[in-house]
N, C-alpha and C. Protein backbone atom coordinates (compact mmCIF):
# COMPACT_ATOMS: atom_id res chain seq x y z
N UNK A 1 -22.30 5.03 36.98
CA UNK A 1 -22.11 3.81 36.24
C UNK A 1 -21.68 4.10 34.79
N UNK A 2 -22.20 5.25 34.41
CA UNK A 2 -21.75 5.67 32.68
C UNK A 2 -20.36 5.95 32.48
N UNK A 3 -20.21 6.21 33.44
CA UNK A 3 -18.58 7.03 33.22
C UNK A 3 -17.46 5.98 32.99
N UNK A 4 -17.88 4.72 33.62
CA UNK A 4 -16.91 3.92 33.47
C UNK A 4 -17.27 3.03 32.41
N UNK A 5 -18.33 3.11 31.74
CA UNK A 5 -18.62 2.71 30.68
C UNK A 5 -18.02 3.44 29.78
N UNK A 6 -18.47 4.29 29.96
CA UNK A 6 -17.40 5.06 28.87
C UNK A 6 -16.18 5.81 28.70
N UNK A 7 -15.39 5.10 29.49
CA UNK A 7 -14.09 4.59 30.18
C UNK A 7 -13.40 4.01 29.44
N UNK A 8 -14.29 2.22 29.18
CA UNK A 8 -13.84 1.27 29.27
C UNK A 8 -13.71 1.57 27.83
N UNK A 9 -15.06 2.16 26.55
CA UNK A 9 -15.15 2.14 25.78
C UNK A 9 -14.05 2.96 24.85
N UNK A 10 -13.88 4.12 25.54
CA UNK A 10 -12.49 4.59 25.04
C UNK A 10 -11.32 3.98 24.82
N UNK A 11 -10.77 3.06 25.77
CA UNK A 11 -9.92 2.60 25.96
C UNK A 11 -10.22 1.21 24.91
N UNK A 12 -11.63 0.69 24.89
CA UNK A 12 -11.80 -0.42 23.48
C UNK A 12 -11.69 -0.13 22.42
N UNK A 13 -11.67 1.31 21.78
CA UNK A 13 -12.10 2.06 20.41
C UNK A 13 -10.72 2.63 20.06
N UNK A 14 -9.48 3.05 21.20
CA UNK A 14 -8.34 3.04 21.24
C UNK A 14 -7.19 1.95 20.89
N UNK A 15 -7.86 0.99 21.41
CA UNK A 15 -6.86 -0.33 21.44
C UNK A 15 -7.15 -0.90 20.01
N UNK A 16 -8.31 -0.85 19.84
CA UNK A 16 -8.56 -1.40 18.19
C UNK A 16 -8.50 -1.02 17.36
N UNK A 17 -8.04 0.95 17.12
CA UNK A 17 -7.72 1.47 16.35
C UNK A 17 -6.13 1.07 16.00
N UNK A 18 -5.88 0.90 17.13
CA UNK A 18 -4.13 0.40 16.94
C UNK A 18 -3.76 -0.80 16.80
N UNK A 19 -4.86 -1.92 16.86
CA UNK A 19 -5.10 -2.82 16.27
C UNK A 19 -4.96 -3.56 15.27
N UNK A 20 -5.89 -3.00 14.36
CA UNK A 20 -7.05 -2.89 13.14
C UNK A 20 -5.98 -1.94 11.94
N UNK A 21 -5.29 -2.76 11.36
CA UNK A 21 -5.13 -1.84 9.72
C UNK A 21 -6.15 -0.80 9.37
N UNK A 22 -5.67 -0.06 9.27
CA UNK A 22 -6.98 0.42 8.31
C UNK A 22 -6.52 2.81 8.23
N UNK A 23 -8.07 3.00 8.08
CA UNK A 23 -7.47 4.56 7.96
C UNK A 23 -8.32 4.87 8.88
N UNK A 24 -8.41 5.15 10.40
CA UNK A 24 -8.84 5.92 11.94
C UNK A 24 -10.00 5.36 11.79
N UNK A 25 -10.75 4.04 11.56
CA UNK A 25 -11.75 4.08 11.56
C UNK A 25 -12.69 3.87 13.02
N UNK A 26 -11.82 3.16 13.88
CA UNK A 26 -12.61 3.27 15.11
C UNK A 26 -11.77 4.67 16.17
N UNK A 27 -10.92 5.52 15.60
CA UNK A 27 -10.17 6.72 16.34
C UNK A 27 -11.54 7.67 16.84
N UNK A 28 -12.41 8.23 15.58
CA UNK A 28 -13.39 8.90 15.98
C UNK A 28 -14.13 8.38 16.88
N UNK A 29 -14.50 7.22 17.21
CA UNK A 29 -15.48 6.33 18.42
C UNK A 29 -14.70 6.73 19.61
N UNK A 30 -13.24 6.75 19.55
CA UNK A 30 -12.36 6.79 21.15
C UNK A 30 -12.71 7.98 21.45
N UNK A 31 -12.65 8.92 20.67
CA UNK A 31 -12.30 10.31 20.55
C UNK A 31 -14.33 11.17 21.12
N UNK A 32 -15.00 10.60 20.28
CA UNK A 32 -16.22 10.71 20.60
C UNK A 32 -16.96 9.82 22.40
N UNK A 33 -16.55 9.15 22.54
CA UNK A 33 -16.57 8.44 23.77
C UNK A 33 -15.55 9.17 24.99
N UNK A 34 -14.58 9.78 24.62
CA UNK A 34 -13.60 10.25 25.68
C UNK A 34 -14.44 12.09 25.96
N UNK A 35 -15.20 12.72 24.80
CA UNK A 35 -16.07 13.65 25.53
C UNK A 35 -17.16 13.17 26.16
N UNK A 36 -17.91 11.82 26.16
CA UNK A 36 -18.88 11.71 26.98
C UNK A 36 -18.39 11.10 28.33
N UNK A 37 -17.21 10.46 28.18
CA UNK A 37 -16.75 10.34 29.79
C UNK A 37 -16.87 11.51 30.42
N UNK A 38 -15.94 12.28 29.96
CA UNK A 38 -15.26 13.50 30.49
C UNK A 38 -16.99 14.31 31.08
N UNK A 39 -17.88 14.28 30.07
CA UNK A 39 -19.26 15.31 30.64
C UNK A 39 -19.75 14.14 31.73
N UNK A 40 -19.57 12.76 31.90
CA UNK A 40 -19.83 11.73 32.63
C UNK A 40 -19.30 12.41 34.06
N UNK A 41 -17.79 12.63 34.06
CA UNK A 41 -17.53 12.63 36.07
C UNK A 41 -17.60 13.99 35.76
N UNK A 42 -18.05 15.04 34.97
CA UNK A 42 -18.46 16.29 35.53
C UNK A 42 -20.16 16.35 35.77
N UNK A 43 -21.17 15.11 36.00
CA UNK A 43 -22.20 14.84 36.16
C UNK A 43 -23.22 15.26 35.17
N UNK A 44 -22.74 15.37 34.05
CA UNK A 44 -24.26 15.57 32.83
C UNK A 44 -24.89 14.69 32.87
N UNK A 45 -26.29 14.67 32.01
CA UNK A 45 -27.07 13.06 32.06
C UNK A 45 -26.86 12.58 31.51
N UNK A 46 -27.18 10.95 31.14
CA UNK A 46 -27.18 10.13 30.11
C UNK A 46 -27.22 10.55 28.44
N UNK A 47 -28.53 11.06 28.84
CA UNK A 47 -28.75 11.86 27.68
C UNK A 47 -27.70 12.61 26.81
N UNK A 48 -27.31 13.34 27.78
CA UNK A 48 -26.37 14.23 26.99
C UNK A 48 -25.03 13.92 26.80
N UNK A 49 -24.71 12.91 27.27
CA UNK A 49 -23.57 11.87 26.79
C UNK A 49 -23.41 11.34 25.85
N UNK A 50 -24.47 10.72 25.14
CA UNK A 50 -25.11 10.28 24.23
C UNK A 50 -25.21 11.23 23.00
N UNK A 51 -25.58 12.34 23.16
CA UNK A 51 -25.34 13.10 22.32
C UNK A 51 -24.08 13.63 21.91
N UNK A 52 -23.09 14.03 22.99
CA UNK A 52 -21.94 14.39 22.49
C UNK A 52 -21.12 13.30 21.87
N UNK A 53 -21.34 12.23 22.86
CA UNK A 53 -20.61 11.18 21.59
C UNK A 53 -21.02 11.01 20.43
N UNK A 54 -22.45 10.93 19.79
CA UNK A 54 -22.36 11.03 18.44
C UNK A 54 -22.04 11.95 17.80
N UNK A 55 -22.14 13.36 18.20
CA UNK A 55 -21.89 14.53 17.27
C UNK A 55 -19.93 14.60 17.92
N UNK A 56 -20.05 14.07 18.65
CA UNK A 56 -18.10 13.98 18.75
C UNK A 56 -17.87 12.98 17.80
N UNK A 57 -18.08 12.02 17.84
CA UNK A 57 -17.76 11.10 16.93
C UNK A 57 -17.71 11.33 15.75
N UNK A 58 -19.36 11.86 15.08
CA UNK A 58 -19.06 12.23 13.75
C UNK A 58 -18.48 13.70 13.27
N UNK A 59 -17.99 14.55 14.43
CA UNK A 59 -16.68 15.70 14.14
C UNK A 59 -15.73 14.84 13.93
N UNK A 60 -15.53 14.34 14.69
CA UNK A 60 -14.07 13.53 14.58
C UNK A 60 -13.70 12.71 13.19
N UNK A 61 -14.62 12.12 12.72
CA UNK A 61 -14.51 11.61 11.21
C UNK A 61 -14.60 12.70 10.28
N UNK A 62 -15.57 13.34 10.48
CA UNK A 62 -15.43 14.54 9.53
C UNK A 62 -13.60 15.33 9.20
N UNK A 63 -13.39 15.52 10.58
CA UNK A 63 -12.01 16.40 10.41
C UNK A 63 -10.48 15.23 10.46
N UNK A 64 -11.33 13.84 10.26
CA UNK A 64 -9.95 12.82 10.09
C UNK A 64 -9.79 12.67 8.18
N UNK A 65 -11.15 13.06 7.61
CA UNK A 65 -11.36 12.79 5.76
C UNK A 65 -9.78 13.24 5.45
N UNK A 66 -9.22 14.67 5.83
CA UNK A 66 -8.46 15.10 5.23
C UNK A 66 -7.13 14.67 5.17
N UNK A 67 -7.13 13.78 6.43
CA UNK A 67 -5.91 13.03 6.96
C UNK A 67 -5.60 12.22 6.18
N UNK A 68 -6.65 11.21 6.33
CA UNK A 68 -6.85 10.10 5.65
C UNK A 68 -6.72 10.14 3.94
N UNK A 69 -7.04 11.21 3.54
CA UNK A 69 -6.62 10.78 2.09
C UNK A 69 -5.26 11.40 1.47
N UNK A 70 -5.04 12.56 2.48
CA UNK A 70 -3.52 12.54 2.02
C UNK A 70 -2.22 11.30 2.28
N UNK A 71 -2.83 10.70 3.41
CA UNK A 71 -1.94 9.37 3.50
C UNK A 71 -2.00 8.47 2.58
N UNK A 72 -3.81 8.40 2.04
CA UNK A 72 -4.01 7.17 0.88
C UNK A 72 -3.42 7.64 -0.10
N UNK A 73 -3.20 8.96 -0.40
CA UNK A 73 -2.49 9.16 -1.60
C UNK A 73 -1.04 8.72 -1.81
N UNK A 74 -0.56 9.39 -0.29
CA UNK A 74 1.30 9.37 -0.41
C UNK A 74 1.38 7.86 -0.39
N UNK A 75 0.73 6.86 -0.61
CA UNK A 75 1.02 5.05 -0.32
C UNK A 75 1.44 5.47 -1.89
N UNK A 76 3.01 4.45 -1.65
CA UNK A 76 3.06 4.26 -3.46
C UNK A 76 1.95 2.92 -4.08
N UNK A 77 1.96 3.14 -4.95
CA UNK A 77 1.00 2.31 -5.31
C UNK A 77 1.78 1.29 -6.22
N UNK A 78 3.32 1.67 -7.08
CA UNK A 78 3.75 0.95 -7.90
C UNK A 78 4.99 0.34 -6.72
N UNK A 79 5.91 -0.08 -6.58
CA UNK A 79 7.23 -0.43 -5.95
C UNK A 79 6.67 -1.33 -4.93
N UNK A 80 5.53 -1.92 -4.78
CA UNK A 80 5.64 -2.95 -3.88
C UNK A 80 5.49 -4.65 -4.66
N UNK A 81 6.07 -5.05 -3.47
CA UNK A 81 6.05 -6.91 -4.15
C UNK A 81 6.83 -6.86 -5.49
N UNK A 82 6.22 -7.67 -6.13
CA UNK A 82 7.04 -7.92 -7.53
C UNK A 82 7.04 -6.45 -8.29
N UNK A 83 6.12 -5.85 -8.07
CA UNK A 83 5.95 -4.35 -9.26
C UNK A 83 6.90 -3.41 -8.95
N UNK A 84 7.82 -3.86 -7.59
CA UNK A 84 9.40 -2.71 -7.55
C UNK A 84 10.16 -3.39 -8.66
N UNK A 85 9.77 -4.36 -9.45
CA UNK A 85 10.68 -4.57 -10.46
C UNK A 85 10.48 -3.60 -11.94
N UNK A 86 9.63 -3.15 -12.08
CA UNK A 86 9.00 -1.77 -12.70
C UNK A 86 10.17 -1.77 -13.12
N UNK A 87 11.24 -1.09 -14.77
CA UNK A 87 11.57 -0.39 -14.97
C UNK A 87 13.12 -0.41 -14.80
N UNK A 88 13.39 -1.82 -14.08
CA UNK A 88 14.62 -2.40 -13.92
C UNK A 88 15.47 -2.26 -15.01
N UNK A 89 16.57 -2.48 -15.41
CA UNK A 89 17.65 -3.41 -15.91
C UNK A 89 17.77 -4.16 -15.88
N UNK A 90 17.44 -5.52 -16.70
CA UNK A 90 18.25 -7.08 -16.57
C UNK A 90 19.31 -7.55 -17.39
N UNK A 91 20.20 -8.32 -17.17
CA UNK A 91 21.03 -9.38 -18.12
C UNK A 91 20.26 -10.22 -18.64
N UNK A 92 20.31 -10.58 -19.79
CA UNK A 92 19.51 -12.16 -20.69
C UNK A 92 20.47 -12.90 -20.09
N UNK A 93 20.18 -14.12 -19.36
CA UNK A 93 21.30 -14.95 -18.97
C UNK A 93 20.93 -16.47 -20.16
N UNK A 94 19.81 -16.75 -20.34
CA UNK A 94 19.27 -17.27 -22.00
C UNK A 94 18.39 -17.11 -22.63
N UNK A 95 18.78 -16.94 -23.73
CA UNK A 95 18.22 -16.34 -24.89
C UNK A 95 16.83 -15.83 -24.73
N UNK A 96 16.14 -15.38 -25.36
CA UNK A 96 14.30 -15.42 -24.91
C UNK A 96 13.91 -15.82 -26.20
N UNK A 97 12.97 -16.81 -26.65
CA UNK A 97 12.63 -16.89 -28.22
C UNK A 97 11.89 -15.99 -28.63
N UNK A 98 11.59 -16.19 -30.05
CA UNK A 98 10.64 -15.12 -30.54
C UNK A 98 9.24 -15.80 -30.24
N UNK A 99 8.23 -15.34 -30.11
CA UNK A 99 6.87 -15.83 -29.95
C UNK A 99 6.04 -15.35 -28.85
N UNK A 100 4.91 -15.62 -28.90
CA UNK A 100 4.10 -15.19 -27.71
C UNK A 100 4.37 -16.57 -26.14
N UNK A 101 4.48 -15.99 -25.13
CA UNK A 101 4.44 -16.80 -24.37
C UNK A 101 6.42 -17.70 -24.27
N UNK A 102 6.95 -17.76 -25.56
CA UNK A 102 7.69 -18.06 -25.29
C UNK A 102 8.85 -17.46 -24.54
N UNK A 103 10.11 -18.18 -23.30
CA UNK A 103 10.76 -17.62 -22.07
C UNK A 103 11.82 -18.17 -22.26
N UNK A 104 12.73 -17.28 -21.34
CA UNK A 104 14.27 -17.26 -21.46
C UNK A 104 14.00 -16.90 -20.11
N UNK A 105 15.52 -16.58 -19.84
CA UNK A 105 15.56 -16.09 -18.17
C UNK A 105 16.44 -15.07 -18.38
N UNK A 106 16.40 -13.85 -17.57
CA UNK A 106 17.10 -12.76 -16.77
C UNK A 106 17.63 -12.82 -15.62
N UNK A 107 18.68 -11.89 -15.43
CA UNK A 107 19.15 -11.58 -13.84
C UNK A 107 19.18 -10.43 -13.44
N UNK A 108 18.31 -10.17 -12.31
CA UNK A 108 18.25 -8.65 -11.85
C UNK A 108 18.26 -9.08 -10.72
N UNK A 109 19.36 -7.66 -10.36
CA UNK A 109 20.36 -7.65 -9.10
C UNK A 109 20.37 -9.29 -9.31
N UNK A 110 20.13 -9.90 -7.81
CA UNK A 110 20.88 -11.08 -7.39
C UNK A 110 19.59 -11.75 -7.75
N UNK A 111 18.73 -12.17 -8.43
CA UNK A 111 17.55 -12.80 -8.42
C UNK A 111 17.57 -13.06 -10.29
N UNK A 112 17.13 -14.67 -10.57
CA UNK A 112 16.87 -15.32 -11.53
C UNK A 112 15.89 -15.27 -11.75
N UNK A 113 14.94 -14.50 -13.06
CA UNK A 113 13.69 -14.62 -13.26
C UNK A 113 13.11 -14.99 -14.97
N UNK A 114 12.42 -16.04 -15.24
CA UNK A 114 11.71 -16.39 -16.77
C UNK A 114 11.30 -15.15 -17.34
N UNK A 115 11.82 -14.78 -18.47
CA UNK A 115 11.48 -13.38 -18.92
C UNK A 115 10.63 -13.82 -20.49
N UNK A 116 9.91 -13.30 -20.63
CA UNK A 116 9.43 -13.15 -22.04
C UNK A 116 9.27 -11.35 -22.99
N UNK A 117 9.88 -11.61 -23.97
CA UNK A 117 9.76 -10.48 -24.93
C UNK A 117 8.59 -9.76 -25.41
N UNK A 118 8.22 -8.55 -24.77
CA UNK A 118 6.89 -7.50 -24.72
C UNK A 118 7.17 -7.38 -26.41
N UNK A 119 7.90 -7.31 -27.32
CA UNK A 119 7.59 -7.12 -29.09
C UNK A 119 8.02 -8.43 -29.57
N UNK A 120 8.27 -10.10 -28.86
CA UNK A 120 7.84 -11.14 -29.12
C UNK A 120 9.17 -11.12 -29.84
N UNK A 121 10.75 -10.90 -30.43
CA UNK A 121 11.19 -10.85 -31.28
C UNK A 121 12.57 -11.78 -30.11
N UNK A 122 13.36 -12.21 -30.80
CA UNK A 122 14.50 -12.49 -29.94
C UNK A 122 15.21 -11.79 -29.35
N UNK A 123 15.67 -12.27 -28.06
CA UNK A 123 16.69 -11.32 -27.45
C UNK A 123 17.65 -12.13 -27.19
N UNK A 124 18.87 -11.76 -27.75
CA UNK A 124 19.96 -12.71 -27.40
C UNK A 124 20.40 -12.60 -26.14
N UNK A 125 21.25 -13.74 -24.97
CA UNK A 125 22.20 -13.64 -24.10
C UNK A 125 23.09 -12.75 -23.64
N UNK A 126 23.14 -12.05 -22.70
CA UNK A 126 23.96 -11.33 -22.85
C UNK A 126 23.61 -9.37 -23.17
N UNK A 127 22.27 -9.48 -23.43
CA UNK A 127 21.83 -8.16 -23.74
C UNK A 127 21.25 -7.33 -22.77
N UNK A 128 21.11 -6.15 -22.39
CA UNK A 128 20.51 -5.23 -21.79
C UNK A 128 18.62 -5.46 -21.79
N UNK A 129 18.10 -5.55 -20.77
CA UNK A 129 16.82 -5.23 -21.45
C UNK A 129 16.16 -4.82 -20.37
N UNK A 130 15.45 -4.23 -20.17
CA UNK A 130 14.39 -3.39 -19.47
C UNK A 130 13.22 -4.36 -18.64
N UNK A 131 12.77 -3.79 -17.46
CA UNK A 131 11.30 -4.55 -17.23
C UNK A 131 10.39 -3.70 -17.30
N UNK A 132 9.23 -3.92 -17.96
CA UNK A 132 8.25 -3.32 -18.53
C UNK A 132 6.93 -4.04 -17.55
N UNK A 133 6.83 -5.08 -17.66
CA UNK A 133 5.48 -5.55 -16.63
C UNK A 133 6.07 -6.98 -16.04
N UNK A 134 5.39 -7.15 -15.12
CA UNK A 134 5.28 -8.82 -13.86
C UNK A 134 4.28 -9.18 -14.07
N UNK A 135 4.15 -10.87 -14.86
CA UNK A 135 2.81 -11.21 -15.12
C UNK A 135 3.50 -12.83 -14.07
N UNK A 136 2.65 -12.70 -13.24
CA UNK A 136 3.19 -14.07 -12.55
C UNK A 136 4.16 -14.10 -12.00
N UNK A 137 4.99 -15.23 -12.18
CA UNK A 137 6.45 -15.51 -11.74
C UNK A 137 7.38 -15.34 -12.86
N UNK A 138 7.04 -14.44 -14.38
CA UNK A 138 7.57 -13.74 -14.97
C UNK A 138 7.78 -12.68 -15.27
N UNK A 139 8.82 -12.12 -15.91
CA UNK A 139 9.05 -10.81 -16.20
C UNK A 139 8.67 -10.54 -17.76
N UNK A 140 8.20 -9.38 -18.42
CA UNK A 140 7.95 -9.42 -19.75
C UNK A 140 9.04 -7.94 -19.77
N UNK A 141 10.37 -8.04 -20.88
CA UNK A 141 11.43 -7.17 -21.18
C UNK A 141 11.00 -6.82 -22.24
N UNK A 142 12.08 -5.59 -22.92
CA UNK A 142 12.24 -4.98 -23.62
C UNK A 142 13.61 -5.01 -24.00
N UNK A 143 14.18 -4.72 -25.23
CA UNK A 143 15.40 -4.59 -25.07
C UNK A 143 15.99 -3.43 -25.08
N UNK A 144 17.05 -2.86 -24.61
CA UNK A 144 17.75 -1.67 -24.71
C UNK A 144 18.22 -1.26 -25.57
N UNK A 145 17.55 0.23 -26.31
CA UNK A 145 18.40 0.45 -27.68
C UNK A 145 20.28 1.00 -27.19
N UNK A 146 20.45 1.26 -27.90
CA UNK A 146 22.31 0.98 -27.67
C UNK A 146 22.03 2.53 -27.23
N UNK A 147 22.83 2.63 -26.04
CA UNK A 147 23.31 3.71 -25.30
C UNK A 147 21.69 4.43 -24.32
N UNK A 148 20.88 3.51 -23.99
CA UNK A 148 20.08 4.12 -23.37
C UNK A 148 20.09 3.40 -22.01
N UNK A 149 19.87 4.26 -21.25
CA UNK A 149 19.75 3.65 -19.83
C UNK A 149 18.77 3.84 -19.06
N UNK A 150 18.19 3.14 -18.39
CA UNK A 150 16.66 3.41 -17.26
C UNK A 150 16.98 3.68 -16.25
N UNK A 151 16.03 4.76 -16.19
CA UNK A 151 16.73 5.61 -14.82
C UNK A 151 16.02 4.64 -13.39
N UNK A 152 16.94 4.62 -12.51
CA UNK A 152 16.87 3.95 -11.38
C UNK A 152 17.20 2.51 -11.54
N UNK A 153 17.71 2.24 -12.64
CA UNK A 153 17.89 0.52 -13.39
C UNK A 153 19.03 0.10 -12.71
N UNK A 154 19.03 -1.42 -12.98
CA UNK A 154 20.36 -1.62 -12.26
C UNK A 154 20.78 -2.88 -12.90
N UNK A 155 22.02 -3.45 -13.51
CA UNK A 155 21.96 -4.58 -13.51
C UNK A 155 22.62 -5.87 -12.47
């Protein structure tokens, strides 16, 4: 009767790992459950099913740590959603005033966005300027000193 219990359970701890976002967290359960089948139709007892699945299980997490955080590392953490705008190039398409809070608009690549000035000063139409941060559904620029360019920028 165990064996197909822990059968079924492999095959549940499998399916929901592939499921389930995340970093292997139910992989070690499949993985720990697929040695107690396996000692299951070679007739061990309960008992000792039981045991190998937990000490399988927690090998199996143990030797997934290393996996798992070299993947969490390689995730970029900046270039997604609005924050691939990081570092851009825009056109002033109008003006930006001087002040806190006060907005103009940019164009980067094919997209219209309310920009406000990170040193608050005017930026005329027509000028080069940088994206420096995404606060909202705005952009906060910089302007471009003459002859500098951001690498990966685009206008």
């Amino acid at each position: 009767m165990w064996r197909w219990i822990w059968l079924v359970a492999v095959g549940v701890f499998a399916v929901g790992e592939i499921a389930i976002a995340g970093s292997f967290f139910l992989a070690p359960f499949a993985l720990g459950a697929l040695v107690a089948v396996v000692v299951a139709f070679a007739g061990g007892s309960v008992a000792l099913q039981w045991v190998l699945f937990v000490v399988g299980s927690a090998l199996a997490a143990l030797s997934l740590v290393p996996l798992r955080r070299r993947l969490d590392r390689a995730e970029p953490q900046d270039g997604i959603g609005s924050r691939r705008l990081l570092g851009q190039q825009a056109e002033v398409l109008v003006t930006i005033p001087p002040g806190p809070g006060a907005t103009g608009s940019v164009r980067l690549g094919r997209e219209e966005w309310r920009a406000e000035s990170a040193d608050r000063v005017p930026i005329a139409a027509g000028s080069v300027v940088t994206v420096i941060d995404v606060r909202g559904t705005s952009v906060v620029v910089r302007i471009e000193p003459l002859g500098a360019s951001s690498p990966g920028g685009h206008q």
